[in-house]
Protein backbone atom coordinates (compact mmCIF):
# COMPACT_ATOMS: atom_id res chain seq x y z
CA UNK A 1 81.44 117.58 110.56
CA UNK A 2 81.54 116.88 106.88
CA UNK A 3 78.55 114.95 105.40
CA UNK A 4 79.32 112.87 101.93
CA UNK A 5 76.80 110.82 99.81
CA UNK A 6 78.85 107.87 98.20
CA UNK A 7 77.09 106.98 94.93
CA UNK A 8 77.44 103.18 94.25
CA UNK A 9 77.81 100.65 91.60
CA UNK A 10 77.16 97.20 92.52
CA UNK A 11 77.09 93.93 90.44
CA UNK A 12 74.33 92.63 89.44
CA UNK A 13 72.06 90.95 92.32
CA UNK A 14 74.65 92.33 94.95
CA UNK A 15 72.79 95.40 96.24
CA UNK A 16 71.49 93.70 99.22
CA UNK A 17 74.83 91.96 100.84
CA UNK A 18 76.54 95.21 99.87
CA UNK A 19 74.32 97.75 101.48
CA UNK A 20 74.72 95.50 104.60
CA UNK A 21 78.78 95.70 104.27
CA UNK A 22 78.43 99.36 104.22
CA UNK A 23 76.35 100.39 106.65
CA UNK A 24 78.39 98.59 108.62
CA UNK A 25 81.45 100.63 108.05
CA UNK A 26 82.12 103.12 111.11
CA UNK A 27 81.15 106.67 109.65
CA UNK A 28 78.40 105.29 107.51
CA UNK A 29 75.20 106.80 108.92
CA UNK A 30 73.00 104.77 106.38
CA UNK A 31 73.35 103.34 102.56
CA UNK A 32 70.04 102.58 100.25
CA UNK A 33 69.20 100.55 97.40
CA UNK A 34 68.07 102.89 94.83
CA UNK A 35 66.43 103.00 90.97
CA UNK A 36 68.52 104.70 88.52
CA UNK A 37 72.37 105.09 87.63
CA UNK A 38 73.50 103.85 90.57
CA UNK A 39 72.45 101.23 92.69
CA UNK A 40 72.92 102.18 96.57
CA UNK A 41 73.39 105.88 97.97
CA UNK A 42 75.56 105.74 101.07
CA UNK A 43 75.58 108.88 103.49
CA UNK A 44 78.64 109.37 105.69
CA UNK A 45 79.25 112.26 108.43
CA UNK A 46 83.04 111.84 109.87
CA UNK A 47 84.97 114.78 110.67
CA UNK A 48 87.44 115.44 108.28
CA UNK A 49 87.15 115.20 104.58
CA UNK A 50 90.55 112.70 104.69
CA UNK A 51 87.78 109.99 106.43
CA UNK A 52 85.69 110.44 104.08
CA UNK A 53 88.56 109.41 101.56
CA UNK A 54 89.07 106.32 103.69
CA UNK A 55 85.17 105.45 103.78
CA UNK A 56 84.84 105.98 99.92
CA UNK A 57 88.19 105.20 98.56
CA UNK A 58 89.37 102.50 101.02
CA UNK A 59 86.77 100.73 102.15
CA UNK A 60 84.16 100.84 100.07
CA UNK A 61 85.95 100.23 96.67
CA UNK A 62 87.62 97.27 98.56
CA UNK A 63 84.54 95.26 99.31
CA UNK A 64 84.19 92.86 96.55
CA UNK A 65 81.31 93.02 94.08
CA UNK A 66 81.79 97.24 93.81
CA UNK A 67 81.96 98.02 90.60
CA UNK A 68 82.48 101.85 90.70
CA UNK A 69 81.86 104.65 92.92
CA UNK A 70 81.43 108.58 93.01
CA UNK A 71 81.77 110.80 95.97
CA UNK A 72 79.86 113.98 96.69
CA UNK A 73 80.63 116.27 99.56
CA UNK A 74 78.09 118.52 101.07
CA UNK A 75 78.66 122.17 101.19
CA UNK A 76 75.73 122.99 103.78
């Protein structure tokens, strides 16, 4: 399994609709609106490190109102 934390950049007074879109994507095990940089943390476990290229790359960045994101692969 590969594990990935998708760090998010939303428009302004989008976080909420957004979180929901994500979570709802298969291989997202849960997304958070959080303080700081960023404005929702998304965690996905898939199997291969190509669906976690899909998850981040694909779908996220093609819901509208995503404004950036950055994707960090666990290594334990």
């Amino acid at each position: 399994m590969v594990t990935a934390f998708v760090m998010i950049k939303a428009n302004t007074g989008e976080a909420d609709r957004l979180r929901d879109e994500i979570e709802a994507i298969d291989g997202v095990e849960s997304a958070h609106i959080v303080a700081g940089d960023v404005d929702i943390i998304a965690k996905a476990r898939v199997e291969t490190p190509a669906e976690v290229k899909n998850i981040a790359a694909t779908q996220i960045q093609g819901i509208d109102g995503i404004e950036d994101t950055q994707t960090y692969i666990a290594m334990d």
